[in-house]
N, C-alpha and C. Protein backbone atom coordinates (compact mmCIF):
# COMPACT_ATOMS: atom_id res chain seq x y z
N UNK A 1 53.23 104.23 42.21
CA UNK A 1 53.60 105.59 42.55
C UNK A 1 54.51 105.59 43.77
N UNK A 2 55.23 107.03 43.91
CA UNK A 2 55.66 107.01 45.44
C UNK A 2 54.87 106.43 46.79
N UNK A 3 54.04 107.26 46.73
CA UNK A 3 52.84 106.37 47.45
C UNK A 3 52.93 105.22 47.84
N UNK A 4 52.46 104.41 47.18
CA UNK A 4 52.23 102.97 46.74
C UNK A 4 54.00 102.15 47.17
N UNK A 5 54.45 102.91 46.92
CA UNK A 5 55.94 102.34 47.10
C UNK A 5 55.88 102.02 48.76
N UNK A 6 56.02 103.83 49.35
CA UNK A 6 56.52 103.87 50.64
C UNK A 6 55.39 102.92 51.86
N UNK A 7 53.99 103.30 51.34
CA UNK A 7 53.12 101.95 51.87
C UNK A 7 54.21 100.68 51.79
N UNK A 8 54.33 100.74 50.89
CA UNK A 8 54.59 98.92 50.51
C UNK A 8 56.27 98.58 51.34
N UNK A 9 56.80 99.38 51.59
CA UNK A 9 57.97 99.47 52.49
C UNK A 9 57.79 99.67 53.65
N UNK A 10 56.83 99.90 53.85
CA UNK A 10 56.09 100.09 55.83
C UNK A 10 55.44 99.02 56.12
N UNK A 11 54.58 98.64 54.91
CA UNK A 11 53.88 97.55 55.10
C UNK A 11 54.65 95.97 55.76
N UNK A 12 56.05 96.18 54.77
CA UNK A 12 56.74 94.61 54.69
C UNK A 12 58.11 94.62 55.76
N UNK A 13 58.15 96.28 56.34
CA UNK A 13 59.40 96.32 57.47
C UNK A 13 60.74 96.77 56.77
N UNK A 14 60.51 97.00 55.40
CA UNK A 14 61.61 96.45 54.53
C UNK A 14 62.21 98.67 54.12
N UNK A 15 62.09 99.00 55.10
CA UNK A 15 62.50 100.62 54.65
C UNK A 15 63.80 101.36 54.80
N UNK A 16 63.91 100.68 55.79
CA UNK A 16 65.68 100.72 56.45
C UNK A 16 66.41 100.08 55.03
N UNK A 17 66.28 98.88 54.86
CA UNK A 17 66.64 97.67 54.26
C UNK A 17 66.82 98.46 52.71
N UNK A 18 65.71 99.04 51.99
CA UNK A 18 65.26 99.83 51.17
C UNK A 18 66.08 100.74 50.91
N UNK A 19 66.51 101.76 52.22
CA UNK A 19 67.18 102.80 52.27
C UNK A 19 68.85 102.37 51.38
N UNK A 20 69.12 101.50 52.43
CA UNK A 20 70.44 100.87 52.61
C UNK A 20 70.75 100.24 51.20
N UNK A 21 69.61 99.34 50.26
CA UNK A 21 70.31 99.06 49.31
C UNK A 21 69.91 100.35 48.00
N UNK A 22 69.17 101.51 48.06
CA UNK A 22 69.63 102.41 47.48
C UNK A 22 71.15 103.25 47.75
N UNK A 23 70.72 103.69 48.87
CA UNK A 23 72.17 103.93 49.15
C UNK A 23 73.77 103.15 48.29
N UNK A 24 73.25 101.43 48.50
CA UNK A 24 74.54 100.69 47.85
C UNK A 24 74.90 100.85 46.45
N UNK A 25 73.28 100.74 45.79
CA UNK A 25 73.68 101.11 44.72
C UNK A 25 74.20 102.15 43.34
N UNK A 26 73.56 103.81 44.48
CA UNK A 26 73.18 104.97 44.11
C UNK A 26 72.42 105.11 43.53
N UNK A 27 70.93 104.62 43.61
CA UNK A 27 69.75 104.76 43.29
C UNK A 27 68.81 105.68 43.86
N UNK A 28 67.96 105.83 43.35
CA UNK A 28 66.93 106.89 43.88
C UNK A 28 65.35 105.96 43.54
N UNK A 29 64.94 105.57 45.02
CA UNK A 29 63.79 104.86 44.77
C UNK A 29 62.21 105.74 44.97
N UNK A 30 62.69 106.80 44.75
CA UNK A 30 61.55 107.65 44.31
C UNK A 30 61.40 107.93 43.20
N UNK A 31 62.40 107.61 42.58
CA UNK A 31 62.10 107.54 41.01
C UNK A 31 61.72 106.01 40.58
N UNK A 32 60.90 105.94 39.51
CA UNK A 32 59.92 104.79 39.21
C UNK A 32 61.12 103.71 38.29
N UNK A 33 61.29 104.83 37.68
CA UNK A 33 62.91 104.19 36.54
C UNK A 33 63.95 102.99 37.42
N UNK A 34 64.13 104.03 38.35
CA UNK A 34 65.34 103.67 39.09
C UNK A 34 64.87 102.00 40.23
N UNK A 35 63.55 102.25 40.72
CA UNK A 35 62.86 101.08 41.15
C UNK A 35 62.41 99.81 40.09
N UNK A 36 62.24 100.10 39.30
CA UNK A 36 62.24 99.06 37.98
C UNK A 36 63.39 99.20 37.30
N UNK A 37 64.42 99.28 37.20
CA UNK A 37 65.73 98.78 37.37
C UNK A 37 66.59 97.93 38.04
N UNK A 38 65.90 98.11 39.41
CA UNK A 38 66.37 97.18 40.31
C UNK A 38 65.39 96.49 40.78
N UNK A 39 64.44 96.23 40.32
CA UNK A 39 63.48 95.48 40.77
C UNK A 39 63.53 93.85 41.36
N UNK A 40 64.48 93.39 40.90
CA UNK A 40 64.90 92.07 40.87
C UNK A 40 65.87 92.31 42.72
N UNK A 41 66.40 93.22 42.63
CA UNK A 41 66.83 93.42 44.14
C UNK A 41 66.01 93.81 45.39
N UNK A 42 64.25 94.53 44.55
CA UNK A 42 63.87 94.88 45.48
C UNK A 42 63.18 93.85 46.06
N UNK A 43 62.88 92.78 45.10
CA UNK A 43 61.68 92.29 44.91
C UNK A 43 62.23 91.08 45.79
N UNK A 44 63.61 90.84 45.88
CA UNK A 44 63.93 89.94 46.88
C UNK A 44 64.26 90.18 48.39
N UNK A 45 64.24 91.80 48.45
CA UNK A 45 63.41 92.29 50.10
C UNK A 45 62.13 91.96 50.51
N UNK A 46 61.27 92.08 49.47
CA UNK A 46 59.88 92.07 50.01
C UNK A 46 59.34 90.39 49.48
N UNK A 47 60.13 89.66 49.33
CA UNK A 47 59.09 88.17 49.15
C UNK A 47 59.73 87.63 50.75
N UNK A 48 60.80 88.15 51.36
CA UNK A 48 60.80 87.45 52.62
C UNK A 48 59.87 87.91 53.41
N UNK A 49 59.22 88.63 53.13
CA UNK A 49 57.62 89.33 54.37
C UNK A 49 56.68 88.19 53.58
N UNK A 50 56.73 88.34 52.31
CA UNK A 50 55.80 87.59 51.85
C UNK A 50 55.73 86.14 51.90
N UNK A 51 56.46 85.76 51.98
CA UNK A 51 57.17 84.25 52.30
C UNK A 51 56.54 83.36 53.79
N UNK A 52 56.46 84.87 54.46
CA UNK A 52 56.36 84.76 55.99
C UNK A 52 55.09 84.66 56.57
N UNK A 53 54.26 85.58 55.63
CA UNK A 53 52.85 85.72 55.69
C UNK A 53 51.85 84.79 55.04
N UNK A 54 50.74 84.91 55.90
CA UNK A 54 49.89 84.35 55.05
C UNK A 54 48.56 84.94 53.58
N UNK A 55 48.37 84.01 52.95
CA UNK A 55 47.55 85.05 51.87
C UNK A 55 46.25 85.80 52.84
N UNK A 56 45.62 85.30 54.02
CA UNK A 56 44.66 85.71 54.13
C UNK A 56 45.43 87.22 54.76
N UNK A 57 46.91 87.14 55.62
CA UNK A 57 47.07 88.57 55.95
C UNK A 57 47.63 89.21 55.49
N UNK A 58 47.90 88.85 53.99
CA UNK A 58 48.60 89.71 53.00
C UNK A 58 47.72 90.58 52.75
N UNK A 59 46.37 89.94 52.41
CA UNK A 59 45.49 90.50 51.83
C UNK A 59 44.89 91.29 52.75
N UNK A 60 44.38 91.03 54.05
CA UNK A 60 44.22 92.16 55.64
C UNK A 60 45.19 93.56 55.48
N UNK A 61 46.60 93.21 55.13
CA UNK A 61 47.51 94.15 55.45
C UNK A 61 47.35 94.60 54.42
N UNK A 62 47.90 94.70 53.19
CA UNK A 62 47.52 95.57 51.77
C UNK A 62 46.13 95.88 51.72
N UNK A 63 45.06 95.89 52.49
CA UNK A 63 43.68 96.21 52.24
C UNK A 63 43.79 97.68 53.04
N UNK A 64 44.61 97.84 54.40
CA UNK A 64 44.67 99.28 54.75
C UNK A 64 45.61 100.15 54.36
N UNK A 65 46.09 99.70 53.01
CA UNK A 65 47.39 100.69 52.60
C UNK A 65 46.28 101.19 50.63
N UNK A 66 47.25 102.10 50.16
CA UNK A 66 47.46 102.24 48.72
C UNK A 66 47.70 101.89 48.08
N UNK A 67 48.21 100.47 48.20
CA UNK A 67 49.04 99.57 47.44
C UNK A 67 47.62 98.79 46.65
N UNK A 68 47.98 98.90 45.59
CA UNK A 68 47.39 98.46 44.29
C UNK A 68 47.14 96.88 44.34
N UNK A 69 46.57 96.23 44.54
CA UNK A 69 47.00 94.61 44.61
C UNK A 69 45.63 94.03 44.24
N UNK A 70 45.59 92.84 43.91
CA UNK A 70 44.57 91.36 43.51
C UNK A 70 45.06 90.25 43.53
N UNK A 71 44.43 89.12 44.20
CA UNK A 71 45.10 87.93 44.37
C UNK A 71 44.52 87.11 42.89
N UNK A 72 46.00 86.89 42.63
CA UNK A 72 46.24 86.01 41.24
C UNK A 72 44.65 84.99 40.90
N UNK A 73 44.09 85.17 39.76
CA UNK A 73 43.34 84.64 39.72
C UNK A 73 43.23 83.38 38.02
N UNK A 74 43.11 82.16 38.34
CA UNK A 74 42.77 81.61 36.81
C UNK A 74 41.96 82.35 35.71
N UNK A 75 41.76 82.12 34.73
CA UNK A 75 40.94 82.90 33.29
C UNK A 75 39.43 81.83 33.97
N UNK A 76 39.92 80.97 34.60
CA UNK A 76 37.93 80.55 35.05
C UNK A 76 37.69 81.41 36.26
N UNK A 77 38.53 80.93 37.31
CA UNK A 77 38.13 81.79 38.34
C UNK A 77 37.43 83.00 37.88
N UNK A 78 38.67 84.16 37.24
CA UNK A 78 38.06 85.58 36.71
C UNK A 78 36.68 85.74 36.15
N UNK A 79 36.52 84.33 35.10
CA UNK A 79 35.21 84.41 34.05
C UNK A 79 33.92 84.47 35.28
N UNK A 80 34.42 83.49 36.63
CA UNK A 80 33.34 83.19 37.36
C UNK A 80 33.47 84.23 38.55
N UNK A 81 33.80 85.12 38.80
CA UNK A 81 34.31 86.37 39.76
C UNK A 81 32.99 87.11 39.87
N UNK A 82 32.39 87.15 40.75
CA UNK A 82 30.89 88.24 40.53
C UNK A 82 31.48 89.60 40.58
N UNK A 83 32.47 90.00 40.72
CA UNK A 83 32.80 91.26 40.55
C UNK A 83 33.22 91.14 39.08
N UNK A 84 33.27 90.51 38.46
CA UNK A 84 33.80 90.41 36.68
C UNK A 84 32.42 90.33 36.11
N UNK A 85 31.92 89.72 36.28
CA UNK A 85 30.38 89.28 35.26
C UNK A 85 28.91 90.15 35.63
């Protein structure tokens, strides 16, 4: 959602950055269309936060936002997850 977006652009520093390559492209990243369109541009703003960070404060920092997230898990891991079984 919008939401979930603008978290996730506060979260990673990346809003200016955000602004600027809508702006370049004439996009509108409040629209969902228009963000999964360019996703491949956005997505290479936000892996340099991610790049930078670690999983334990990825997971600290996305825990006080809206942002939707789960750390990647194997089909065993999941089977063995006490929140799954």
């Amino acid at each position: 959602t919008g939401r979930h977006f603008r978290d996730l652009t506060t979260l990673t520093g990346t809003t200016e950055a955000v602004a600027a390559l809508a702006d370049s492209l004439g996009a509108d990243f409040s629209d969902e269309g228009d963000r999964y369109r360019h996703r491949d541009a956005l997505s290479a703003l936000f892996d340099q936060w991610f790049a930078a960070t670690t999983g334990a404060e990825i997971a600290a920092a996305l825990s006080s936002t809206s942002v939707l997230w789960e750390r990647y898990q194997t089909f065993g891991e999941t089977a063995s997850d006490p929140r799954v079984t």
